[in-house]
C-alpha atoms as a PDB file:
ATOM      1  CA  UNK A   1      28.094 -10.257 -10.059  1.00  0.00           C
ATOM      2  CA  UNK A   2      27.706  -9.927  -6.290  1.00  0.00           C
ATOM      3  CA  UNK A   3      25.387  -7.115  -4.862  1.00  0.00           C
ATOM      4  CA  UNK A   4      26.410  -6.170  -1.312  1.00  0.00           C
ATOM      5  CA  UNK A   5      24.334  -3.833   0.411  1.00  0.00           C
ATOM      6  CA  UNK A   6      26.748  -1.401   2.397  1.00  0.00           C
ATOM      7  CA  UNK A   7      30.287  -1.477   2.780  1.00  0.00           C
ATOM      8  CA  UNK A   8      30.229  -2.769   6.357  1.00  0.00           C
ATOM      9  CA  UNK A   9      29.244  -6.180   4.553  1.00  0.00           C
ATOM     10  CA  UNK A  10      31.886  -6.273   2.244  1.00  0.00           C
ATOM     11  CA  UNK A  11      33.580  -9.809   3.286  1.00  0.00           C
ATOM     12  CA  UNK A  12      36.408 -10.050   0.961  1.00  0.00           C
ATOM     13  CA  UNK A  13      40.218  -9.262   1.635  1.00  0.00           C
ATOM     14  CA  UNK A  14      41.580 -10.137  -1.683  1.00  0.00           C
ATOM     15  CA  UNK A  15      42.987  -7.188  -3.822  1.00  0.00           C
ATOM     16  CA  UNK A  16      40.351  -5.256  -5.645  1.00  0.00           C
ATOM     17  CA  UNK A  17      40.168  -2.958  -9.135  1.00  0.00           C
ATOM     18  CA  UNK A  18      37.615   0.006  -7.826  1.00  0.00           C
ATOM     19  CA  UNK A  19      35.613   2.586  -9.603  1.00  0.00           C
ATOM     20  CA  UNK A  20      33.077   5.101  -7.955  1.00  0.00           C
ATOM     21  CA  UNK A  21      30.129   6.375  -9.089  1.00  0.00           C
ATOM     22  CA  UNK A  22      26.570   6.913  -9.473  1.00  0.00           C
ATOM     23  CA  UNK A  23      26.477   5.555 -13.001  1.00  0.00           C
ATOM     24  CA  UNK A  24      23.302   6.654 -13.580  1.00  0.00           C
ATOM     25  CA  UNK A  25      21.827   5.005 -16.937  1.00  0.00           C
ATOM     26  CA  UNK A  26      24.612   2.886 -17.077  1.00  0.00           C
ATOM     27  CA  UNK A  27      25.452   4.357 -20.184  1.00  0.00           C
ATOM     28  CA  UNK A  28      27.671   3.996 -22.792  1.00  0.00           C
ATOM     29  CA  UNK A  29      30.515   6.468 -21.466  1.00  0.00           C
ATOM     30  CA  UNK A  30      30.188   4.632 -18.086  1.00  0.00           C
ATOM     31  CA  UNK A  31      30.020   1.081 -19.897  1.00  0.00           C
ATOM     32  CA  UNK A  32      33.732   2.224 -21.017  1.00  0.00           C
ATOM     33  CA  UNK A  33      34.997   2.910 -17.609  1.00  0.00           C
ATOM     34  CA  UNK A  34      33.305  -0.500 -16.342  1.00  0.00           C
ATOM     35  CA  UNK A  35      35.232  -2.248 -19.188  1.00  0.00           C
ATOM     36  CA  UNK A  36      38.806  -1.262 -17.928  1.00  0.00           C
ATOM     37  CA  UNK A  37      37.880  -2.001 -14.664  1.00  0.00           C
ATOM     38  CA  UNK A  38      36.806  -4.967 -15.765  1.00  0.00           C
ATOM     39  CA  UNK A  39      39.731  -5.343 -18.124  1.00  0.00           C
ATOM     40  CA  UNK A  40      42.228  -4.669 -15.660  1.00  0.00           C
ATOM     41  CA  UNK A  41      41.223  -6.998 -13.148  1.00  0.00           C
ATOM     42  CA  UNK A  42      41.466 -10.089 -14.960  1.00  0.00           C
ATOM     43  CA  UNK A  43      44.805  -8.973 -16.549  1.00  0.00           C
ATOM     44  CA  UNK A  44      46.151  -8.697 -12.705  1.00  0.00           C
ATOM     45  CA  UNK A  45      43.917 -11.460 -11.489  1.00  0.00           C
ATOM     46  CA  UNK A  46      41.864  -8.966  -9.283  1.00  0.00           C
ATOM     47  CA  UNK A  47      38.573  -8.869  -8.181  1.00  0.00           C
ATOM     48  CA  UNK A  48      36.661  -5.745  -9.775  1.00  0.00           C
ATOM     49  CA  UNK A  49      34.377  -3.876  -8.066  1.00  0.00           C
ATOM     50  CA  UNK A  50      32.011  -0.422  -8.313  1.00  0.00           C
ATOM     51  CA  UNK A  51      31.164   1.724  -5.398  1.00  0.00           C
ATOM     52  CA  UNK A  52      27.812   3.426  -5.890  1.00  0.00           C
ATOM     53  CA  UNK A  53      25.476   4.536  -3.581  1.00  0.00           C
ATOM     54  CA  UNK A  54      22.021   4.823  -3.181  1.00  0.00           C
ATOM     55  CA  UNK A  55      19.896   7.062  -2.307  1.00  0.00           C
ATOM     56  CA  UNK A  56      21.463   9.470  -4.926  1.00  0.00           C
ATOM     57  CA  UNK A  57      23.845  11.724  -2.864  1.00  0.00           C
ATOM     58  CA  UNK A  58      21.443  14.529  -4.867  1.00  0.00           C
ATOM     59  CA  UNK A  59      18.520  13.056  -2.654  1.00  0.00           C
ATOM     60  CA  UNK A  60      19.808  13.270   0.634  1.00  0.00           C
ATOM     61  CA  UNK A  61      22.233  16.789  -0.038  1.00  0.00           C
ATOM     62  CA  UNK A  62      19.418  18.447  -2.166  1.00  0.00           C
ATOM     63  CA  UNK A  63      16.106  17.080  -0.749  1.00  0.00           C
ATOM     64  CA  UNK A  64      14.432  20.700  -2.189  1.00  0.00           C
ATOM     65  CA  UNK A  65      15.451  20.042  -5.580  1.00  0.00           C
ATOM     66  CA  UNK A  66      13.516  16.662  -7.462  1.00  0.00           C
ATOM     67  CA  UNK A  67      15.708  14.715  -8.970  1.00  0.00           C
ATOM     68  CA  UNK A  68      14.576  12.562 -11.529  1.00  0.00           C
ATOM     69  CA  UNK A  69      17.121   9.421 -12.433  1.00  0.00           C
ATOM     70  CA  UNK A  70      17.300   7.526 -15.499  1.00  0.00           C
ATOM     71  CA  UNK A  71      17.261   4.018 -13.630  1.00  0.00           C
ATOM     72  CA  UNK A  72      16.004   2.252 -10.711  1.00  0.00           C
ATOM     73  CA  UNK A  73      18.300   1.297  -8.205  1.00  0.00           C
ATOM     74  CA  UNK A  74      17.104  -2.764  -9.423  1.00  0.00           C
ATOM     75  CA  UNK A  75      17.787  -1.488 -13.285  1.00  0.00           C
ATOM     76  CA  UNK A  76      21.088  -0.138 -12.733  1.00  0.00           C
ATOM     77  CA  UNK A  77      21.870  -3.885 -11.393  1.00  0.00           C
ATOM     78  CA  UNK A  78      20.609  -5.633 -13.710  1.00  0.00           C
ATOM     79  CA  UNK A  79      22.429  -3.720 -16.104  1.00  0.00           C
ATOM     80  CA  UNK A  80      25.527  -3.398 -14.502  1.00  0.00           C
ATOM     81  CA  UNK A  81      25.561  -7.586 -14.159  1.00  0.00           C
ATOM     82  CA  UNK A  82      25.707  -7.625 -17.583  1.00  0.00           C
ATOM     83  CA  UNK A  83      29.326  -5.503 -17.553  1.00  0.00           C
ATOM     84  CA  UNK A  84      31.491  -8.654 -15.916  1.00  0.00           C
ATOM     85  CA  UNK A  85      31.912  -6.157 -12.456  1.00  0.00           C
ATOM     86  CA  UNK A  86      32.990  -9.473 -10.023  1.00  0.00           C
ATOM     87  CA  UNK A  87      31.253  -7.065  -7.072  1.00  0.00           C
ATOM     88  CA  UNK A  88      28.585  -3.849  -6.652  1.00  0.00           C
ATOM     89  CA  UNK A  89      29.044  -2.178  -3.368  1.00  0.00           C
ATOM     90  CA  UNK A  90      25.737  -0.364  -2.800  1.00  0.00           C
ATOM     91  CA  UNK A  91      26.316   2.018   0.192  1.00  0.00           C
ATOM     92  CA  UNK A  92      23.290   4.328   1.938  1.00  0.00           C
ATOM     93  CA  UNK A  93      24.227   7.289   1.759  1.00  0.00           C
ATOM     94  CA  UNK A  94      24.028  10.060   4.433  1.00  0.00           C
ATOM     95  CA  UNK A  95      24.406  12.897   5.883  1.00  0.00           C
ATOM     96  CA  UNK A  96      27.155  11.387   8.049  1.00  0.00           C
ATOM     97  CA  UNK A  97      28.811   9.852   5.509  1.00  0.00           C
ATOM     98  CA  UNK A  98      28.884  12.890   3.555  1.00  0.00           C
ATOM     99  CA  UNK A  99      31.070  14.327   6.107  1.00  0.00           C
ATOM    100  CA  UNK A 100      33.811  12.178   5.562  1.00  0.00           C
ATOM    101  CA  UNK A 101      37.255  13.954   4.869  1.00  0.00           C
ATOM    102  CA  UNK A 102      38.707  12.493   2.065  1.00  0.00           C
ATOM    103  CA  UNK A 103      41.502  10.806   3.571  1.00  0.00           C
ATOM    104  CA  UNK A 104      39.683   8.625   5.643  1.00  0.00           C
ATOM    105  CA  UNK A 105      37.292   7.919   2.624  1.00  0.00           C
ATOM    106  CA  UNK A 106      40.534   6.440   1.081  1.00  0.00           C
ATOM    107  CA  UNK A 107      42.107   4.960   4.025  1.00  0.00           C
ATOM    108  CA  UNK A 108      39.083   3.586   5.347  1.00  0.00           C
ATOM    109  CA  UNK A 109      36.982   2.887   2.711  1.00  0.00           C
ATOM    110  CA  UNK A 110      38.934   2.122  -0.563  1.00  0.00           C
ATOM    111  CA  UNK A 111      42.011   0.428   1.430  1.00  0.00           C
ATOM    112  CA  UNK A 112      40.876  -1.268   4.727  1.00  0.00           C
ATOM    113  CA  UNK A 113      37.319  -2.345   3.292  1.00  0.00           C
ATOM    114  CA  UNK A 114      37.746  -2.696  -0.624  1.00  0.00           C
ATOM    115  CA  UNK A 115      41.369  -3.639   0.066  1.00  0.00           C
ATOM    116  CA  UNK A 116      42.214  -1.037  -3.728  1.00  0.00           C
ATOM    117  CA  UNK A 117      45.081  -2.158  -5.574  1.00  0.00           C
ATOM    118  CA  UNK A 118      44.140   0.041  -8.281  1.00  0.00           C
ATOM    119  CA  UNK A 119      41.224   2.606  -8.782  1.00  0.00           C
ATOM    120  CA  UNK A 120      39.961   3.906 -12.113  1.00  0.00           C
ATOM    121  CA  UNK A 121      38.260   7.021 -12.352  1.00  0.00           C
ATOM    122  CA  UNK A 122      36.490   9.344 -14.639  1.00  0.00           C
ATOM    123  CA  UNK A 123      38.106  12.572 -14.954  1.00  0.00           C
ATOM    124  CA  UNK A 124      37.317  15.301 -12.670  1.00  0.00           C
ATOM    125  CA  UNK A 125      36.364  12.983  -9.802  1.00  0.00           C
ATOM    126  CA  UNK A 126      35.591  14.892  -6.500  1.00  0.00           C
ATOM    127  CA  UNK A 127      35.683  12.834  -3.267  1.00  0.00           C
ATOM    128  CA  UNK A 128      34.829  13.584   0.245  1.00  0.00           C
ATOM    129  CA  UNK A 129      33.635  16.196   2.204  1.00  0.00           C
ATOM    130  CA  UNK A 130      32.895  19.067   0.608  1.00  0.00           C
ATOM    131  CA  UNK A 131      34.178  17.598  -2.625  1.00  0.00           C
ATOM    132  CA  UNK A 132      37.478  18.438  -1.038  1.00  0.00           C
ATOM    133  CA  UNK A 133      39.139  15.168  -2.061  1.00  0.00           C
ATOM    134  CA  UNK A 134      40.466  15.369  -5.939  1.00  0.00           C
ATOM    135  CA  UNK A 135      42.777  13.486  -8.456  1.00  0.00           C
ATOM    136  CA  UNK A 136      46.369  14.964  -7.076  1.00  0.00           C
ATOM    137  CA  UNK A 137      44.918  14.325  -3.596  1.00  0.00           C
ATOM    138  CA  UNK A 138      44.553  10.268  -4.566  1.00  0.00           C
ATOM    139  CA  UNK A 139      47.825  10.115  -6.433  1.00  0.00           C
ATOM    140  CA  UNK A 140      49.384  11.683  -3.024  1.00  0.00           C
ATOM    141  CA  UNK A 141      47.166   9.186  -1.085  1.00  0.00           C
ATOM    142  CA  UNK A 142      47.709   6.346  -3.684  1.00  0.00           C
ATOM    143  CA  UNK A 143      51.957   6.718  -2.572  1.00  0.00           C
ATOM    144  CA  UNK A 144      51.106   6.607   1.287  1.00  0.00           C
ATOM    145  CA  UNK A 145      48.543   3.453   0.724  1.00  0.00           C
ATOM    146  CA  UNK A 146      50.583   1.762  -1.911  1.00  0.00           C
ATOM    147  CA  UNK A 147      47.472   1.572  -4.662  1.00  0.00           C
ATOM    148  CA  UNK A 148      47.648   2.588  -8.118  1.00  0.00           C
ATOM    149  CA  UNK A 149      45.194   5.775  -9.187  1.00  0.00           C
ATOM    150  CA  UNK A 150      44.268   5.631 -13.121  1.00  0.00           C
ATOM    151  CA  UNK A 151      42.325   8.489 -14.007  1.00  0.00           C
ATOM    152  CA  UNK A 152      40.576   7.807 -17.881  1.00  0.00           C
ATOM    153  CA  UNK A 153      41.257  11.331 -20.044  1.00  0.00           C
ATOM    154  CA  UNK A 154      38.749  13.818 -20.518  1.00  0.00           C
ATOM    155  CA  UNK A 155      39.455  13.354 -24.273  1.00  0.00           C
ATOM    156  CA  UNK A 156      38.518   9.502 -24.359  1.00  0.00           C
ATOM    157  CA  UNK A 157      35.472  10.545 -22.220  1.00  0.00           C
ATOM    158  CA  UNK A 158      34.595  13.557 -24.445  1.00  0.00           C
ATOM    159  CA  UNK A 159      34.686  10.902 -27.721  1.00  0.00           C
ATOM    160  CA  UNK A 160      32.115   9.242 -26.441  1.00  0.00           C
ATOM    161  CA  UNK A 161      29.976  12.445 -26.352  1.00  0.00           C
ATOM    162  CA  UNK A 162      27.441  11.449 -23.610  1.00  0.00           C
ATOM    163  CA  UNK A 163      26.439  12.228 -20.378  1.00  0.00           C
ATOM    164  CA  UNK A 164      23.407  11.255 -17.787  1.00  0.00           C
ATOM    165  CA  UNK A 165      22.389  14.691 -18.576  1.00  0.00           C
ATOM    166  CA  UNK A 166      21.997  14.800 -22.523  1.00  0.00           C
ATOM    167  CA  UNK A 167      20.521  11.728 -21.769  1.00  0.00           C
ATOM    168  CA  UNK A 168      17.726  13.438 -19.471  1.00  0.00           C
ATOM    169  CA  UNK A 169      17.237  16.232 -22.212  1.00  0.00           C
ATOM    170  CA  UNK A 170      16.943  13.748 -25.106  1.00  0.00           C
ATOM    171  CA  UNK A 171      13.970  11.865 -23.149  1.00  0.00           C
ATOM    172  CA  UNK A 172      12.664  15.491 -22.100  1.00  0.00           C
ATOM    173  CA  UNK A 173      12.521  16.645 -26.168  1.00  0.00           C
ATOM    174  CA  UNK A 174      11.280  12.877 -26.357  1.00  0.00           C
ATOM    175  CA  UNK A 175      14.043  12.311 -28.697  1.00  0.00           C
ATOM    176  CA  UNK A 176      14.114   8.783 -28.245  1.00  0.00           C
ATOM    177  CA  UNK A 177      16.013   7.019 -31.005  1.00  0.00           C
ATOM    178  CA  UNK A 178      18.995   9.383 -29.420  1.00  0.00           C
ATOM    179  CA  UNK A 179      18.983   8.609 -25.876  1.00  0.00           C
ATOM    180  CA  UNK A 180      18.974   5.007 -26.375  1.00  0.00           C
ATOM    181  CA  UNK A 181      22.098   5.398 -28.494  1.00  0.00           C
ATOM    182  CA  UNK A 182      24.049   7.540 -25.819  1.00  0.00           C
ATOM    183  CA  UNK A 183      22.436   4.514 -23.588  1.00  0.00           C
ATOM    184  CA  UNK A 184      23.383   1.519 -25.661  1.00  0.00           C
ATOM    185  CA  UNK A 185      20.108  -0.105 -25.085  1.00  0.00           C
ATOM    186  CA  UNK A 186      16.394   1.089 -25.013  1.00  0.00           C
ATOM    187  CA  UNK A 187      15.373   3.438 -22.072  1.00  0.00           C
ATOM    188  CA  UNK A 188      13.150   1.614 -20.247  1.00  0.00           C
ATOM    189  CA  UNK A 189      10.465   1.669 -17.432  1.00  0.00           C
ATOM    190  CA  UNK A 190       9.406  -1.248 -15.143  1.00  0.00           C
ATOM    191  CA  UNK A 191       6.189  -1.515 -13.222  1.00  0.00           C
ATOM    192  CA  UNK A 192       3.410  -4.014 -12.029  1.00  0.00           C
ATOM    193  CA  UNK A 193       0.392  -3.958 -14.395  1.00  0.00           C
ATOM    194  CA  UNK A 194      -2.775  -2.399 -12.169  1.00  0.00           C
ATOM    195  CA  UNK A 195      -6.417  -2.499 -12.853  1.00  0.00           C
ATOM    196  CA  UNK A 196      -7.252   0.667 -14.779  1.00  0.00           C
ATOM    197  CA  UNK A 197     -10.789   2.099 -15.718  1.00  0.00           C
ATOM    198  CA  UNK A 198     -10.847  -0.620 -18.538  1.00  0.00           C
ATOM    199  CA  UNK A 199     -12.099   1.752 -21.284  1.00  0.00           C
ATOM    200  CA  UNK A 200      -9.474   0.584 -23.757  1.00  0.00           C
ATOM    201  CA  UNK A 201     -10.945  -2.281 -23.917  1.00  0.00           C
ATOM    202  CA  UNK A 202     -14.643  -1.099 -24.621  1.00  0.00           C
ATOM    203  CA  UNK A 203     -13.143   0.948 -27.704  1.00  0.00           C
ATOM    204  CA  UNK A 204     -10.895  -1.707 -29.176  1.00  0.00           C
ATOM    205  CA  UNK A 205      -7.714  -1.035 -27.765  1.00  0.00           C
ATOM    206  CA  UNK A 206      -7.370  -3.141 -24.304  1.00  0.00           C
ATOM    207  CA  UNK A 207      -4.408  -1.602 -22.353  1.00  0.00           C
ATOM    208  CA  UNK A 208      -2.364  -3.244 -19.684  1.00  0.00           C
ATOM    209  CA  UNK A 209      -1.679  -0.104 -16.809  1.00  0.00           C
ATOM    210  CA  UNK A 210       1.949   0.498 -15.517  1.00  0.00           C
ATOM    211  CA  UNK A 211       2.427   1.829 -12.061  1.00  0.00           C
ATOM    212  CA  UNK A 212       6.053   2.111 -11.287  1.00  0.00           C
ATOM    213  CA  UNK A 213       6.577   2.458  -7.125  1.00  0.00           C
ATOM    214  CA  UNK A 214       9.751   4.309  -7.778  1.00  0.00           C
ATOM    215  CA  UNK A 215       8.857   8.092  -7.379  1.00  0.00           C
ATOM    216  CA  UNK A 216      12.119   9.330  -8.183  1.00  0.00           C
ATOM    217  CA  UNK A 217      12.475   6.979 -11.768  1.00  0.00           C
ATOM    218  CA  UNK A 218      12.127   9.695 -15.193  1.00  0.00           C
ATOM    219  CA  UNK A 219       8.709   9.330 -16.491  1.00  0.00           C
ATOM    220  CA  UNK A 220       9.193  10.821 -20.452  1.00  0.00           C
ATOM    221  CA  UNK A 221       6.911  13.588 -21.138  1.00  0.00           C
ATOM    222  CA  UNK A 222       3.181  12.660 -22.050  1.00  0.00           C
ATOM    223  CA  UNK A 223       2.526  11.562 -25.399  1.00  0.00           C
ATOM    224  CA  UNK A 224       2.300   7.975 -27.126  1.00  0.00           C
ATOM    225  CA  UNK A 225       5.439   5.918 -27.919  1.00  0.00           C
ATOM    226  CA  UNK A 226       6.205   2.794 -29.967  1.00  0.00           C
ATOM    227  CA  UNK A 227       7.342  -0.074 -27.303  1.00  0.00           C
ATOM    228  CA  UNK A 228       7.986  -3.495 -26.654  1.00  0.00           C
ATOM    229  CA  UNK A 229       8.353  -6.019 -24.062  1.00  0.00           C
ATOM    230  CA  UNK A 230       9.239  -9.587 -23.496  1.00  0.00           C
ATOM    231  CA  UNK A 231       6.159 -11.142 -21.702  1.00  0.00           C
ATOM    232  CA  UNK A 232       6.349 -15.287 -20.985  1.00  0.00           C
ATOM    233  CA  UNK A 233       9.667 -15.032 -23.030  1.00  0.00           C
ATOM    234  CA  UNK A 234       8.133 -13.752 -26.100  1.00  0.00           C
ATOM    235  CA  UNK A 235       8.979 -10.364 -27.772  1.00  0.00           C
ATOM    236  CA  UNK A 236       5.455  -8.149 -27.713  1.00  0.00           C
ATOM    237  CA  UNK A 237       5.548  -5.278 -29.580  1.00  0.00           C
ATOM    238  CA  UNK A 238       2.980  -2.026 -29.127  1.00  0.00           C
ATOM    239  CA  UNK A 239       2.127   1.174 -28.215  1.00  0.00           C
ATOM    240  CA  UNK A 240       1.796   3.016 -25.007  1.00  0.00           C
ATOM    241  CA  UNK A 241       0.143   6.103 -24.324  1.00  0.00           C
ATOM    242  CA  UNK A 242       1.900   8.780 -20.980  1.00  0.00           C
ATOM    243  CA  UNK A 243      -0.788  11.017 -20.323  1.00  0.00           C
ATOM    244  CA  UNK A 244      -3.997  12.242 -18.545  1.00  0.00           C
ATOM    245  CA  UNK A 245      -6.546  11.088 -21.146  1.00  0.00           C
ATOM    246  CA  UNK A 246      -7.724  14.319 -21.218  1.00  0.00           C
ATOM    247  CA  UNK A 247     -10.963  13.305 -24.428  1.00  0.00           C
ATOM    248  CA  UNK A 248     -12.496  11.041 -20.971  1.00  0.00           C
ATOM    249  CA  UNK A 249     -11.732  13.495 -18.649  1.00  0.00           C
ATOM    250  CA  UNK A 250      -8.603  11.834 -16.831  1.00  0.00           C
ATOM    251  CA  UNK A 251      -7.349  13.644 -13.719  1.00  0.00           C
ATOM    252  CA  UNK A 252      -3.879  11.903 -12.973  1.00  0.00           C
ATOM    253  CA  UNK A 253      -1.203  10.804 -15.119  1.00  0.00           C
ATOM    254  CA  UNK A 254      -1.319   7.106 -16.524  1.00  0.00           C
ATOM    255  CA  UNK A 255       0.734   4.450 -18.406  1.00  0.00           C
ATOM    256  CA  UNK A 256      -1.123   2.554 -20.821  1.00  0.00           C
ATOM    257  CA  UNK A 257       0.655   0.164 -23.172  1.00  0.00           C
ATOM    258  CA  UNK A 258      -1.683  -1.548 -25.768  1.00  0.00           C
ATOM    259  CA  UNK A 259       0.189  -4.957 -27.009  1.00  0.00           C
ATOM    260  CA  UNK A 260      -0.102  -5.683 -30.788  1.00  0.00           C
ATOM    261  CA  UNK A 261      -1.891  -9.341 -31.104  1.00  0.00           C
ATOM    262  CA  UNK A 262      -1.808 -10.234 -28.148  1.00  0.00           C
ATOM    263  CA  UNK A 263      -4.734 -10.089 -25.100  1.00  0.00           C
ATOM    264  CA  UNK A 264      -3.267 -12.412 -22.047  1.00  0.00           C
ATOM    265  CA  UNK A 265      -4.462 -11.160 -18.874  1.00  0.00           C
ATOM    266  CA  UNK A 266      -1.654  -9.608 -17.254  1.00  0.00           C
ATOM    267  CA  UNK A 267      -2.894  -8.207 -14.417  1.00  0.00           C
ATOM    268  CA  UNK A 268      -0.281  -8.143 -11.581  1.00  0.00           C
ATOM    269  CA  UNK A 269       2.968  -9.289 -13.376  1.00  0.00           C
ATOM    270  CA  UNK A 270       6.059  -6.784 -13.009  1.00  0.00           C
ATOM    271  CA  UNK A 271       7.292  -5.721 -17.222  1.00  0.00           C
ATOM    272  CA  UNK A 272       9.680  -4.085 -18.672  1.00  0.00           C
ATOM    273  CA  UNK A 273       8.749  -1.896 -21.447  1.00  0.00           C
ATOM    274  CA  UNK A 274      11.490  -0.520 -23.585  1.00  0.00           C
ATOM    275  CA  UNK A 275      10.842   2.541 -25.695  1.00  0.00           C
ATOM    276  CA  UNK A 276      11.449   2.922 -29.435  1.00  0.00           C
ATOM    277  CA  UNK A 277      10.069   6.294 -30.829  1.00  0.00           C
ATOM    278  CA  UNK A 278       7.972   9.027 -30.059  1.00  0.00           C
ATOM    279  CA  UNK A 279       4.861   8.964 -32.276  1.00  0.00           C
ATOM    280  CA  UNK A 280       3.021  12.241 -31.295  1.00  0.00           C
ATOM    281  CA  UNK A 281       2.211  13.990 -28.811  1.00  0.00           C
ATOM    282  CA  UNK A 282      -1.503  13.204 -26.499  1.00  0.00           C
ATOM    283  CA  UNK A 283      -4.297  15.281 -27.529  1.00  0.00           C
ATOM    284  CA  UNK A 284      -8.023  16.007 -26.256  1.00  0.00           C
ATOM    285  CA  UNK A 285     -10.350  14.930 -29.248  1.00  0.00           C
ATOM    286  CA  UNK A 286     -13.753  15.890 -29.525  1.00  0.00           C
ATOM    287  CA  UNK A 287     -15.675  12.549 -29.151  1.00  0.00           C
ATOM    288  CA  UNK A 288     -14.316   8.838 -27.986  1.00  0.00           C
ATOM    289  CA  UNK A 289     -15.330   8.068 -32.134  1.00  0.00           C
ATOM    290  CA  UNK A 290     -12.127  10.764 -33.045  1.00  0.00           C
ATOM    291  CA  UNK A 291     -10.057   9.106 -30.540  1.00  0.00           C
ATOM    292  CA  UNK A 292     -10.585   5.643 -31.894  1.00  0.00           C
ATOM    293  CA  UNK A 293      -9.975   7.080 -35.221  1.00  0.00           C
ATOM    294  CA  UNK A 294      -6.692   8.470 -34.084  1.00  0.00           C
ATOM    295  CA  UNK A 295      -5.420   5.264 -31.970  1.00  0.00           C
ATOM    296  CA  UNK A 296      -5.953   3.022 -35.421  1.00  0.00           C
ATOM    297  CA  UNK A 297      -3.749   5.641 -37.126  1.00  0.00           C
ATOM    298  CA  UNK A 298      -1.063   5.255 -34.700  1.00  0.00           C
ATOM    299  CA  UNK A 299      -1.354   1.799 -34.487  1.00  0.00           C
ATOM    300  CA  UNK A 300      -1.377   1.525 -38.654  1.00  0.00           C
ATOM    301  CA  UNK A 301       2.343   4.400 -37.926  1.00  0.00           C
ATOM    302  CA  UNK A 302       3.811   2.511 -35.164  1.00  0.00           C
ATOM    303  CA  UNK A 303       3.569  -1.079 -37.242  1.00  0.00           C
ATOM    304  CA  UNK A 304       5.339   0.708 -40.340  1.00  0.00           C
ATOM    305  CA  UNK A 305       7.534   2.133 -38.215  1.00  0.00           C
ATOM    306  CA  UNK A 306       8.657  -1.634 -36.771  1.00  0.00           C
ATOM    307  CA  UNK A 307       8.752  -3.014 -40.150  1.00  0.00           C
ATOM    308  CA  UNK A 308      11.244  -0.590 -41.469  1.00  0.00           C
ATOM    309  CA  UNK A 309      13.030  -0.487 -38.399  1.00  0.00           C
ATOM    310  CA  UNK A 310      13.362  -4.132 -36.582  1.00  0.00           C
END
């Protein structure tokens, strides 16, 4: 798969299968839309291609209300290579461009620069300026331009039962187990291990920090969550704690993964860490002894949990 940053770059002129979307989480309803697109373009001999844009229209039209999205901009590619797309049109979007009327979104966007013989589309698509543009719009548009529109029912989307947003409130309840199935894969969070206050280490439990740069990626509530990793190409599994270590007195929010048998120094490598389960929820113990007492309890939990579950 090709990433091409804004559609002014877009080189190509052969005919193109085109969805649109945010795709946030890349999940399993939008892995079924990126499959026909995918599908069809290989039955016709097309190039396939998804139009997303980044920031999140929500960021630049709503910059009062945080939004919080389930992947990184980098995630959603690397997950999104894994569907077959041929291209991924990443487009900045704007303020200007949200001011676009909807027929020169089609005309000049889906058939002079993506050159759309056919565009698949969830149902209930809004286009355009103001959301003006809909689906009898593009199948009026689709005659004049000579493309073909397929919209996907609302009853194959509705089987699938999932949405960005149940996705969202399953990490929020830190439901885990059920927002990686809506996913398809485990939620995950990448960052570049940072040198923390090292007091994992003094009590047993050495901890390898997480800062993600991403301010707008979903942190799941505080609390401490079964995880793994693949570090040096090797599966690690653990444990990693969201919180403000409030028994030591923390005063901003951390992410601490502690690695099961293993203690490489991993200070300044990027990881991935995948959650598996919720364990419980962080706590403020008495004394660092109750803590230590608490952490070999989850760790003794979270290993049962692996064995009856990997």
């Amino acid at each position: 798969m090709e990433i091409i940053h804004s559609l002014s770059n877009y080189p190509y002129s052969e005919k193109t299968v085109v969805t649109i979307g945010t795709f946030d989480g890349v999940h399993i309803g939008h892995q079924k839309i990126l499959e026909q697109v995918v599908f069809a373009a290989k039955q016709q001999q097309l190039k396939s291609v998804l139009l997303t844009f980044f920031p999140h229209p929500r960021m630049v039209l709503q910059k009062e209300a945080s939004i919080e999205l389930i992947n990184t901009i980098e995630e959603k590619a690397n997950l999104l290579a894994k569907t077959g797309l041929d291209y991924l049109v990443v487009h900045p979007f704007s303020i200007d461009f949200s001011k676009m009327t909807a027929l020169d979104f089609v005309r000049n966007v889906l058939v002079n620069q993506l050159n759309t013989a056919k565009l698949i589309i969830g149902y209930d698509h809004h286009f355009g300026k103001n959301r003006e543009g809909n689906i009898e719009q593009l199948t009026e548009y689709s005659h004049l331009y000579d493309f073909e529109v397929i919209e996907i029912p609302a009853q194959d989307i509705n089987d699938v039962s999932v949405s960005s947003t149940k996705i969202r409130r399953a990490l929020s309840e830190k439901n885990i187990k059920t927002a990686n199935k809506y996913l398809g894969y485990p939620f995950m969070l990448n960052g570049k291990v940072v040198n923390g206050k090292q007091l994992g280490g003094k009590i047993g439990f050495p901890t390898a920090n997480i800062h993600i740069e991403e301010d707008y990626k979903l942190i799941p509530k505080t609390g401490v969550y079964i995880v793994k990793s693949v570090i040096n190409g090797m599966e690690v599994l653990g444990m990693m704690n969201i919180g403000f270590r409030p028994t030591v007195d923390g005063k901003h929010q951390t992410i601490e993964v502690h690695f099961f048998d293993f203690n490489d120094n991993l200070y300044n490598q990027h990881l991935t860490i995948e959650l598996l389960y919720f364990l419980r929820d962080e706590q403020k113990f008495t004394s660092v002894e109750k803590l230590i007492s608490q952490l070999k309890i989850d760790k003794e939990n979270a290993q049962k949990y692996l064995e009856n579950n990997l």
